[in-house]
PDB file of N, CA and C in Angstrom:
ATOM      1  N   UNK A   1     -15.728  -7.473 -17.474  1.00  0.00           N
ATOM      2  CA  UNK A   1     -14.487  -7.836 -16.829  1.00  0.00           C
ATOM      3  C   UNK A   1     -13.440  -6.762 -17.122  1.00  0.00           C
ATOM      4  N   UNK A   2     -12.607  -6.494 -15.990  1.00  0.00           N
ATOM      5  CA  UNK A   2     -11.608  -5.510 -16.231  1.00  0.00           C
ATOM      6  C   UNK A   2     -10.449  -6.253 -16.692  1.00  0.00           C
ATOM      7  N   UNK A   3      -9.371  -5.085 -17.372  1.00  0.00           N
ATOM      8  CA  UNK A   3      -8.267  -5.841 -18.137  1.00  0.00           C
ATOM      9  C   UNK A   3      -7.463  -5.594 -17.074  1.00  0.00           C
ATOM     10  N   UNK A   4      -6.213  -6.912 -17.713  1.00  0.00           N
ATOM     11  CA  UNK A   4      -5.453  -7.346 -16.425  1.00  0.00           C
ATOM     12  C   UNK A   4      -4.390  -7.484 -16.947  1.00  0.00           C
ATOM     13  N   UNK A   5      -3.449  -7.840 -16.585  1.00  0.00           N
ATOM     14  CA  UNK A   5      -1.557  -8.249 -17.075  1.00  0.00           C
ATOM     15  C   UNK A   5      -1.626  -9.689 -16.698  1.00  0.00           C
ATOM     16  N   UNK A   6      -0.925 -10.322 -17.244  1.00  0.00           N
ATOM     17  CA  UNK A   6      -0.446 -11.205 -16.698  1.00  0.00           C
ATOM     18  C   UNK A   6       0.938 -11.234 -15.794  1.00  0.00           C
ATOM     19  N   UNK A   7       1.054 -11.656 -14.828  1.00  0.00           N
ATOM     20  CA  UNK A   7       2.021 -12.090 -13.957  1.00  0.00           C
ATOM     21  C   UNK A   7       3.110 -11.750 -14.368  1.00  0.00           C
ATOM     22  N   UNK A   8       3.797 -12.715 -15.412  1.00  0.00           N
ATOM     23  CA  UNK A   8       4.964 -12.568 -15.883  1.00  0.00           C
ATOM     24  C   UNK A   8       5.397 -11.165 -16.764  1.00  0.00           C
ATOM     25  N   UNK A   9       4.279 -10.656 -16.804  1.00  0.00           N
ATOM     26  CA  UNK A   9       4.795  -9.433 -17.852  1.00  0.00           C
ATOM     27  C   UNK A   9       5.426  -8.494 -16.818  1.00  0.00           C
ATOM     28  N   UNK A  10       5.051  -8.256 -15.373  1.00  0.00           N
ATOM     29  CA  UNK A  10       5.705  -7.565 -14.669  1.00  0.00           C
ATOM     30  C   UNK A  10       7.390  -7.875 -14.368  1.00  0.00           C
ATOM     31  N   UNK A  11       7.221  -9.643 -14.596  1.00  0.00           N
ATOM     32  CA  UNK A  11       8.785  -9.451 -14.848  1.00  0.00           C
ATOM     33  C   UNK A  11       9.981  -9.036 -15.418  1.00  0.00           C
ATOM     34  N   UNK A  12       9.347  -8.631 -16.921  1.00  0.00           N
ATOM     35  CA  UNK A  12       9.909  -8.355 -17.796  1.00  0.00           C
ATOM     36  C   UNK A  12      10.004  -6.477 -17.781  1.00  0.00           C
ATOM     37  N   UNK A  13       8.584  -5.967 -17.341  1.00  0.00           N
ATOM     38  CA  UNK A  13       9.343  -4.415 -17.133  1.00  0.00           C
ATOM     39  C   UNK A  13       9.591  -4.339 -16.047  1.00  0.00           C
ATOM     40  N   UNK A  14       9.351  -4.640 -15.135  1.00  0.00           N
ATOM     41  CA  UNK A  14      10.391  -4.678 -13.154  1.00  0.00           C
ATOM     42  C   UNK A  14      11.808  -5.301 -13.693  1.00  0.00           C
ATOM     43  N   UNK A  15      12.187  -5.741 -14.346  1.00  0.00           N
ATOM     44  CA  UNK A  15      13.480  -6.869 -14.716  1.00  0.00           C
ATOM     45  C   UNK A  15      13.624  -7.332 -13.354  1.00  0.00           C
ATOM     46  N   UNK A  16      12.699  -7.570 -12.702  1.00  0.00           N
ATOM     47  CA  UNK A  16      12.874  -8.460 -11.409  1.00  0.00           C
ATOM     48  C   UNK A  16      12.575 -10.762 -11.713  1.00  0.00           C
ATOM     49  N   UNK A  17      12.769 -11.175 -11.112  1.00  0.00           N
ATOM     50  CA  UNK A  17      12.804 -12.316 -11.208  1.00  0.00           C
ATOM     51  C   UNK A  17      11.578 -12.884 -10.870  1.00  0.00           C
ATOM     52  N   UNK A  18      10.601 -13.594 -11.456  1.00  0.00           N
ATOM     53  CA  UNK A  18       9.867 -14.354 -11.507  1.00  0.00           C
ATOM     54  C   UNK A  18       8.951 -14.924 -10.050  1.00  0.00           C
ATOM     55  N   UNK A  19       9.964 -15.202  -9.320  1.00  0.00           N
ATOM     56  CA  UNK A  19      10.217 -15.380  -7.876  1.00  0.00           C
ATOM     57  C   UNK A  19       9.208 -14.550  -7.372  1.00  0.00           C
ATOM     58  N   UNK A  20       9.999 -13.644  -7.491  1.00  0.00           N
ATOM     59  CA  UNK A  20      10.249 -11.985  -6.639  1.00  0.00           C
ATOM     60  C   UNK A  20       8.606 -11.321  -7.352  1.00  0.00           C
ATOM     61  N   UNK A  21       8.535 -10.880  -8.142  1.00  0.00           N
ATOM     62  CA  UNK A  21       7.118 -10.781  -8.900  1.00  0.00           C
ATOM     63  C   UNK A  21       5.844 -11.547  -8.014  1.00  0.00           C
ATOM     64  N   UNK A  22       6.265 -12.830  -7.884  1.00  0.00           N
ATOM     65  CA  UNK A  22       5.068 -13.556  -7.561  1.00  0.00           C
ATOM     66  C   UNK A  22       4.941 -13.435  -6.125  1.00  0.00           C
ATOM     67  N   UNK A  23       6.115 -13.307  -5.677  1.00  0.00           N
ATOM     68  CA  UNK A  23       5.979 -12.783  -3.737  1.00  0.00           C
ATOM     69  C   UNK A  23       4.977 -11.608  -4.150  1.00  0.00           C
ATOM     70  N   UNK A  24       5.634 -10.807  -4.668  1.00  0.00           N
ATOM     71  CA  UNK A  24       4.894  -9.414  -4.302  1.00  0.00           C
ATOM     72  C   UNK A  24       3.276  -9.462  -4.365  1.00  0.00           C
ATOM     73  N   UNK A  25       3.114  -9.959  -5.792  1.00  0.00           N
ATOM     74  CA  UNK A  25       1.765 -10.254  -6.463  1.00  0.00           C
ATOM     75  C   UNK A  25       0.985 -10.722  -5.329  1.00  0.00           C
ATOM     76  N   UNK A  26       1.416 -11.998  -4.532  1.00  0.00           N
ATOM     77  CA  UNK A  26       0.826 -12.454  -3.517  1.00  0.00           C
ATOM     78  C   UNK A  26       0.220 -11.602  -2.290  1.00  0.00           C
ATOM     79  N   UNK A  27       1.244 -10.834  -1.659  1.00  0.00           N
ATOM     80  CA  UNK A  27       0.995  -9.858  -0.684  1.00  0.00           C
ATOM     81  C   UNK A  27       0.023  -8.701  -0.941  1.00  0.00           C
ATOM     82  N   UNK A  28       0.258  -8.024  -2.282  1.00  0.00           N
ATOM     83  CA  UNK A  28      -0.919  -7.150  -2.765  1.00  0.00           C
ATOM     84  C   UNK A  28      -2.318  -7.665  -2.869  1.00  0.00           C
ATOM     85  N   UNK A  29      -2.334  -9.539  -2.949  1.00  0.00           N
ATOM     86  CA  UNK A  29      -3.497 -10.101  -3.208  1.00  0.00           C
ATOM     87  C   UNK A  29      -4.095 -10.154  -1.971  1.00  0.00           C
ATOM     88  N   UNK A  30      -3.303 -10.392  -0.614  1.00  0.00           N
ATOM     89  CA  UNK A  30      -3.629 -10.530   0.843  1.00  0.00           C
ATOM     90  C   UNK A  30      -3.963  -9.421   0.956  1.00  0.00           C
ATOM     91  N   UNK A  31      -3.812  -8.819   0.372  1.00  0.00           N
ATOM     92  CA  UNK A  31      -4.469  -7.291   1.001  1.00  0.00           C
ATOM     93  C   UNK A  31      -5.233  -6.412   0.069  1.00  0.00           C
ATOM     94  N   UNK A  32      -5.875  -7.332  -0.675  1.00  0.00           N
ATOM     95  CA  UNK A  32      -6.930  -7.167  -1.187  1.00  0.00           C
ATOM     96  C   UNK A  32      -6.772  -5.774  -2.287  1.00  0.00           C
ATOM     97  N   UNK A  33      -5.438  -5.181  -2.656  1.00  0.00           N
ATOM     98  CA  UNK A  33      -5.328  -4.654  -3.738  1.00  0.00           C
ATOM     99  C   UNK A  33      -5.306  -4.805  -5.268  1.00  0.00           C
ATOM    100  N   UNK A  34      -5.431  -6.300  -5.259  1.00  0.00           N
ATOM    101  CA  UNK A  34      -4.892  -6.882  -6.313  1.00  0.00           C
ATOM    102  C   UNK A  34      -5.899  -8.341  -6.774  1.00  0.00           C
ATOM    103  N   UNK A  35      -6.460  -8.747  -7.226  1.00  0.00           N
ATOM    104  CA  UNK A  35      -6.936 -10.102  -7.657  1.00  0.00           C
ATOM    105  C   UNK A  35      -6.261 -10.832  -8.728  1.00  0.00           C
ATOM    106  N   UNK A  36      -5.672 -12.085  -8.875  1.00  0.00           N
ATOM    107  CA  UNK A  36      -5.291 -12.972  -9.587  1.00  0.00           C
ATOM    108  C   UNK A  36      -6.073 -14.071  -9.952  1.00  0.00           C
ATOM    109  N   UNK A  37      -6.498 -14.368 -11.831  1.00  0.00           N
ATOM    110  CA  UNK A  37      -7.215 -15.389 -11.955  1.00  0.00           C
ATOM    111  C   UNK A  37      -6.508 -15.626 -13.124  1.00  0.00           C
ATOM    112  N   UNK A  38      -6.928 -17.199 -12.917  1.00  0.00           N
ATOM    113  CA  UNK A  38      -5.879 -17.983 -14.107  1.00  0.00           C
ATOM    114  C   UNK A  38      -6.818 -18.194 -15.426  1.00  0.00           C
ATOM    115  N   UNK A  39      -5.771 -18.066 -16.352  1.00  0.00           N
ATOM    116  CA  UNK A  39      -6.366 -18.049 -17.846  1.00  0.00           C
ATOM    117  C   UNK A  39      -5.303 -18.915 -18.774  1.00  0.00           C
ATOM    118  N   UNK A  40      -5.701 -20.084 -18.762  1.00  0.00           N
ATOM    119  CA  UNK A  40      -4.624 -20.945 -19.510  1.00  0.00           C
ATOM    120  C   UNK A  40      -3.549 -21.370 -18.328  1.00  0.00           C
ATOM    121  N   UNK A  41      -2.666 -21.204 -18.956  1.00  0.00           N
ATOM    122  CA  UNK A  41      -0.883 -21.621 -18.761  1.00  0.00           C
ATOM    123  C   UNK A  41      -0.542 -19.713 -17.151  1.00  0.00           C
ATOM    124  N   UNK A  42      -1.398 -18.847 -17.733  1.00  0.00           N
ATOM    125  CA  UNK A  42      -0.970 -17.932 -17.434  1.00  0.00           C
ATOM    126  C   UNK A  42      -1.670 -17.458 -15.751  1.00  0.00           C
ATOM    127  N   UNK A  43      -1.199 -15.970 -14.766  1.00  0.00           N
ATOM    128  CA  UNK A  43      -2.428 -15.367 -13.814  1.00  0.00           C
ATOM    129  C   UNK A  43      -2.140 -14.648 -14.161  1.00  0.00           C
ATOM    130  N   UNK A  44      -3.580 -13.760 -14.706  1.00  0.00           N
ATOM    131  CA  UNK A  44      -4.226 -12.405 -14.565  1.00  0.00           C
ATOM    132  C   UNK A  44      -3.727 -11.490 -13.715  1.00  0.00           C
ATOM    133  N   UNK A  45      -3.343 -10.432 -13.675  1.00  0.00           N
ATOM    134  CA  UNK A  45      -3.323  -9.751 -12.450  1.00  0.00           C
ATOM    135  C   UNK A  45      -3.913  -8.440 -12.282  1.00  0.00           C
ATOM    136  N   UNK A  46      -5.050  -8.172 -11.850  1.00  0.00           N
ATOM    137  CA  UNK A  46      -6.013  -6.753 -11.687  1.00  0.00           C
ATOM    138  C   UNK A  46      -5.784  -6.064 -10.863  1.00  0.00           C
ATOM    139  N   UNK A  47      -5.871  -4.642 -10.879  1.00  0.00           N
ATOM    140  CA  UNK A  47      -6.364  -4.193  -9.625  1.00  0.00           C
ATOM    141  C   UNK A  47      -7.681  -3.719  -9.424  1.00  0.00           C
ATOM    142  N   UNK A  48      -7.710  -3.908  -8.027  1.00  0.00           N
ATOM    143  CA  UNK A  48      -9.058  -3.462  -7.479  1.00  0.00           C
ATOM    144  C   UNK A  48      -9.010  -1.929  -7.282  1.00  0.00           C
ATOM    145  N   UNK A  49      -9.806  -0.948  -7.748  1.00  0.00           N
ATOM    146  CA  UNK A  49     -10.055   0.238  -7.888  1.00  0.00           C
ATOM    147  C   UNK A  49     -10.182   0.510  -6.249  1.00  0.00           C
ATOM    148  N   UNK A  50     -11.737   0.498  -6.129  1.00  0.00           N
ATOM    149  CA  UNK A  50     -11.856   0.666  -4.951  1.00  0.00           C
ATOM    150  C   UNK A  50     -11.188   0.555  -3.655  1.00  0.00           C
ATOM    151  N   UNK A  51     -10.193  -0.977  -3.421  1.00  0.00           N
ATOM    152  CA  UNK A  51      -9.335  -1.004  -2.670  1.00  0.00           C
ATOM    153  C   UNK A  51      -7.964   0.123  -2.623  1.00  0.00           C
ATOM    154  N   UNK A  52      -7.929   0.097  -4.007  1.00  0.00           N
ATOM    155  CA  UNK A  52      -6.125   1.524  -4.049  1.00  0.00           C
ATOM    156  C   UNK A  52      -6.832   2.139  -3.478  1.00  0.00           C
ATOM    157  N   UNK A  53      -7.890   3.112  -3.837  1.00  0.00           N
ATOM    158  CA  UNK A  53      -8.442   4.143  -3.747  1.00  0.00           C
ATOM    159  C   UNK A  53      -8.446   4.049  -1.845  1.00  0.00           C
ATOM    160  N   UNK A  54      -9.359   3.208  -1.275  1.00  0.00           N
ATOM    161  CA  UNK A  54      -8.903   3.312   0.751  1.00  0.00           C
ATOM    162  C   UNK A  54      -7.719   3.417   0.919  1.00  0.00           C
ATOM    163  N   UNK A  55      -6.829   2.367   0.188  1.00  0.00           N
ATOM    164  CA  UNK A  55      -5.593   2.607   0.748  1.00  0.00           C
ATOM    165  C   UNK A  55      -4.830   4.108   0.307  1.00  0.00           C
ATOM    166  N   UNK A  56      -5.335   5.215  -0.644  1.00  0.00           N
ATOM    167  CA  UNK A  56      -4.299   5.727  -1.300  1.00  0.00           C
ATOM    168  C   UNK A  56      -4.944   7.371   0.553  1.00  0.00           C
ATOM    169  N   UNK A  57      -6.295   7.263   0.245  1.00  0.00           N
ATOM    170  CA  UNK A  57      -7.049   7.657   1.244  1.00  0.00           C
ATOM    171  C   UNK A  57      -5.823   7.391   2.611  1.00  0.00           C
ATOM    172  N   UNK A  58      -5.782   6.001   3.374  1.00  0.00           N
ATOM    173  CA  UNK A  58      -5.297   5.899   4.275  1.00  0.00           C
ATOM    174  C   UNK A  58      -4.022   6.621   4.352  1.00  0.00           C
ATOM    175  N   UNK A  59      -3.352   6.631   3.630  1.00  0.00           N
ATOM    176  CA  UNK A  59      -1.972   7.023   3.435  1.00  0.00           C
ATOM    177  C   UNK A  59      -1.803   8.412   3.396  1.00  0.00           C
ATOM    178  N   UNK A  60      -2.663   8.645   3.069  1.00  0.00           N
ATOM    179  CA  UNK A  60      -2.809  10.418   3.104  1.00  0.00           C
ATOM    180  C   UNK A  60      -2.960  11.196   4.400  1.00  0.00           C
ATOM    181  N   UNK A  61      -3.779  10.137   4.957  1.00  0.00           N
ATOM    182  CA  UNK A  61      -4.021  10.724   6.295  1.00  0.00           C
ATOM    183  C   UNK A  61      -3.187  10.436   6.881  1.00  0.00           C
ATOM    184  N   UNK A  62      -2.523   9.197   6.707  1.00  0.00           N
ATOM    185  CA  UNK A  62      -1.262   9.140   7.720  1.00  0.00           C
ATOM    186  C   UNK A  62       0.109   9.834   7.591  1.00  0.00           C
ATOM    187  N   UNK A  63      -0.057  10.120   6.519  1.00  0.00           N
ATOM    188  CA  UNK A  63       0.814  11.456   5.598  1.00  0.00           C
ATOM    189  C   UNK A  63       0.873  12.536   7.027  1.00  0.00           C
ATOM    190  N   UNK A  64      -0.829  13.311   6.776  1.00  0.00           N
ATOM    191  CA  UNK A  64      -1.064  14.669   7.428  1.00  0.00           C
ATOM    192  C   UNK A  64      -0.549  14.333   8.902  1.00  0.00           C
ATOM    193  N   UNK A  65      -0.823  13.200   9.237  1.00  0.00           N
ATOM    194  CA  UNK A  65      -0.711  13.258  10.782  1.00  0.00           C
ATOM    195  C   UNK A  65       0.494  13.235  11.176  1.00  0.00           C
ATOM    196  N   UNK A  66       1.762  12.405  10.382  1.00  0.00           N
ATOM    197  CA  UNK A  66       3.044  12.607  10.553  1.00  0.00           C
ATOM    198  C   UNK A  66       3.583  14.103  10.473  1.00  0.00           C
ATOM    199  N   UNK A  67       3.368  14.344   9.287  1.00  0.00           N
ATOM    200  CA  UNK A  67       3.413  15.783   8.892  1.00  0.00           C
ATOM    201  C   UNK A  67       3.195  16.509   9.712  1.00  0.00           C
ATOM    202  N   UNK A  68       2.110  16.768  10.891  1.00  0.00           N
ATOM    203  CA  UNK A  68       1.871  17.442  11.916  1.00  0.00           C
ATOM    204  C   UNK A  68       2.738  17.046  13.036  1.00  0.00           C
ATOM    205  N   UNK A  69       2.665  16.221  13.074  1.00  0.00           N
ATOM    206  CA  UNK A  69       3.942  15.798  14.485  1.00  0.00           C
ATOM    207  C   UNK A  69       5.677  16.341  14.503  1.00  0.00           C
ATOM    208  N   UNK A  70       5.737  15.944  13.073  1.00  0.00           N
ATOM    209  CA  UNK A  70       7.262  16.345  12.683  1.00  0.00           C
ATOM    210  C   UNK A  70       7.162  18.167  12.966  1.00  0.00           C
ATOM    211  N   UNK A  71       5.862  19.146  12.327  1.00  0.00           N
ATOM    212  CA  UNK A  71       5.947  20.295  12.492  1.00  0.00           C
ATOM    213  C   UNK A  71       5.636  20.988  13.831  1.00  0.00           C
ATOM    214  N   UNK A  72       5.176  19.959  14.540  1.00  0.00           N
ATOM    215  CA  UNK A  72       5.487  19.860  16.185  1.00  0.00           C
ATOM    216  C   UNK A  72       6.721  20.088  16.655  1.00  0.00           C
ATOM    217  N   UNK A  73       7.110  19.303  16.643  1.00  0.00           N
ATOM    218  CA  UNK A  73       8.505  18.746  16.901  1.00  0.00           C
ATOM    219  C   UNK A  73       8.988  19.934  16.804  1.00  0.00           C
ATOM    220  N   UNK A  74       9.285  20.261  15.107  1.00  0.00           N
ATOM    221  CA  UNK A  74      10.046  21.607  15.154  1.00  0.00           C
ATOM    222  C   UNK A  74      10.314  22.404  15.784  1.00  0.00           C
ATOM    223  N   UNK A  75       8.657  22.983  15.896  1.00  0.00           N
ATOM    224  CA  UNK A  75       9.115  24.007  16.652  1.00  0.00           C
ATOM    225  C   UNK A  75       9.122  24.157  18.339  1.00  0.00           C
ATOM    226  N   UNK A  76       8.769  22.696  18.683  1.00  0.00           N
ATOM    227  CA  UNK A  76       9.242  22.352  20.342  1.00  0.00           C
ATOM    228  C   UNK A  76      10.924  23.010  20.091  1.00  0.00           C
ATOM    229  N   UNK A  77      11.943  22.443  19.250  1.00  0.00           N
ATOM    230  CA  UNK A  77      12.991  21.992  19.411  1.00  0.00           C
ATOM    231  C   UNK A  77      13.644  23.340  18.914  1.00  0.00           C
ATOM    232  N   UNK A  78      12.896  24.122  18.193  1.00  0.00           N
ATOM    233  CA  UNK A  78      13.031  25.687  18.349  1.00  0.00           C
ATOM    234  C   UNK A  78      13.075  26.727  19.217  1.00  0.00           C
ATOM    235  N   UNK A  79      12.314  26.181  20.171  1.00  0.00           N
ATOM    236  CA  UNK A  79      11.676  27.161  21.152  1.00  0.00           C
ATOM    237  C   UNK A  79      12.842  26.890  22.416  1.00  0.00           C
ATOM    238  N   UNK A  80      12.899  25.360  22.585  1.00  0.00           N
ATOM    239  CA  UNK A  80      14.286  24.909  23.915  1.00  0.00           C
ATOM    240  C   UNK A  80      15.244  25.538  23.246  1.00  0.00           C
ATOM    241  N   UNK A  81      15.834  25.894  24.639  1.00  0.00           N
ATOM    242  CA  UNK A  81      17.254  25.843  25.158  1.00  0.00           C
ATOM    243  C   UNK A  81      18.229  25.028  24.252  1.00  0.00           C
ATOM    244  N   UNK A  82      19.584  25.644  23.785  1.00  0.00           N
ATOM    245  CA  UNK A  82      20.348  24.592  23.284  1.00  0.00           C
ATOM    246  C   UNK A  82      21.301  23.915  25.033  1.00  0.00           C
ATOM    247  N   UNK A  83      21.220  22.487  24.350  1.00  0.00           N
ATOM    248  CA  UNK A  83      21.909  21.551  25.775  1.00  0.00           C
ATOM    249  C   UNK A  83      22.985  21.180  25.259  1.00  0.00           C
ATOM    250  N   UNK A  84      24.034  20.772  25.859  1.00  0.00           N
ATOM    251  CA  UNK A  84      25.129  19.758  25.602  1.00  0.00           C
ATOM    252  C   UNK A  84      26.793  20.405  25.896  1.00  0.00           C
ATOM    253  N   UNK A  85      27.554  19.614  25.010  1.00  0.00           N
ATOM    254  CA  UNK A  85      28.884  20.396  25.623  1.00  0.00           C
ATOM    255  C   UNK A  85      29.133  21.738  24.522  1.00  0.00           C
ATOM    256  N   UNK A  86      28.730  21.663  23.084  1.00  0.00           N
ATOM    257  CA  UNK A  86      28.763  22.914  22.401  1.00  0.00           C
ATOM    258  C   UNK A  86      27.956  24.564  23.022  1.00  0.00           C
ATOM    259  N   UNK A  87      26.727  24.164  23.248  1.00  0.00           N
ATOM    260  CA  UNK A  87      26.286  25.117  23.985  1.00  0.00           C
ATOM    261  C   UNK A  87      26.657  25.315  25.418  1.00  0.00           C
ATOM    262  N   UNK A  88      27.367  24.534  26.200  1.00  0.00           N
ATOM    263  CA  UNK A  88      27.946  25.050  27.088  1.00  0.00           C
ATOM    264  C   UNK A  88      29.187  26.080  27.143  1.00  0.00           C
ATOM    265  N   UNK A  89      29.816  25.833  25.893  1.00  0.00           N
ATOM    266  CA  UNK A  89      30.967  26.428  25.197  1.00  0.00           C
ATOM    267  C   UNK A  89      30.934  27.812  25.301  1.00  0.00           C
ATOM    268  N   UNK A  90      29.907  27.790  24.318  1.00  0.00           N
ATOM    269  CA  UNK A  90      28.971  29.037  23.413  1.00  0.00           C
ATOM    270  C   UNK A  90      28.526  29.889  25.045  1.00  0.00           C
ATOM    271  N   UNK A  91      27.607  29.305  25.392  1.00  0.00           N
ATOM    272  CA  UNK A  91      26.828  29.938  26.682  1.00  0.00           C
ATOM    273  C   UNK A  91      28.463  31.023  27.233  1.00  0.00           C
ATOM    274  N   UNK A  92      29.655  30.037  27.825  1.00  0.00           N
ATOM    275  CA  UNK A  92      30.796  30.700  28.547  1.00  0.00           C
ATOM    276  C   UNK A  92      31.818  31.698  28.078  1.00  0.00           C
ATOM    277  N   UNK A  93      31.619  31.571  26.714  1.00  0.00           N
ATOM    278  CA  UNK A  93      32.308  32.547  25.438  1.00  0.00           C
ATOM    279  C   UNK A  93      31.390  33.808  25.366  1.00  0.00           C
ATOM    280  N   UNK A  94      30.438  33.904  25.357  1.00  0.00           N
ATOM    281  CA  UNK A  94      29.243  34.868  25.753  1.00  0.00           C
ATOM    282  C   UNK A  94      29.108  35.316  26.968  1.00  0.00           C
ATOM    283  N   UNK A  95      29.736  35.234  27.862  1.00  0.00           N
ATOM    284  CA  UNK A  95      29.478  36.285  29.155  1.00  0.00           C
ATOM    285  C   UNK A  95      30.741  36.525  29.619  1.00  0.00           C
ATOM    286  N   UNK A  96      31.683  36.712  28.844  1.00  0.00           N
ATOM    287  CA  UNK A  96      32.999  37.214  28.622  1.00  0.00           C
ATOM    288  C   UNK A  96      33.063  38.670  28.699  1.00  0.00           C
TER     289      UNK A  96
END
């Protein structure tokens, strides 16, 4: 068995509220990052290796692919024409 925290100890270094801890705990459990099992009075809280590990994977890639779009972008927005009322300015100050 892997070692685990209990629940409440995240409250105490998050200094978040009890509440708030156990929302989260929950959602990481729906999504399968996280398993909770009860021991006494207390829940366990693990993580699943394998699961971070797809998700840390997914994120990466969705990293690169943003990353590529934004360096798209760039240099689309490099390459145009400046538009609007400043460069119209500019454009009429220049063929003076």
């Amino acid at each position: 068995m892997r070692p685990g925290r209990a629940a409440q100890a995240f409250t105490a270094d998050a200094l978040g509220s009890n509440a708030a801890v156990q929302k989260h705990v929950a959602v990481l459990e729906r999504a399968g990052l996280v398993v909770k099992e009860r021991r006494g009075r207390e829940q366990i809280v693990r993580a699943e290796p394998d699961a971070l590990d797809r998700a840390r994977r997914a994120l990466d890639g969705l990293e690169a692919a943003w990353r590529g779009r934004v360096e798209r972008m760039s240099g689309l927005l490099a390459e145009a024409p400046e538009t609007g009322p400043g460069a119209q300015q500019r454009t009429e100050g220049q063929s003076r």
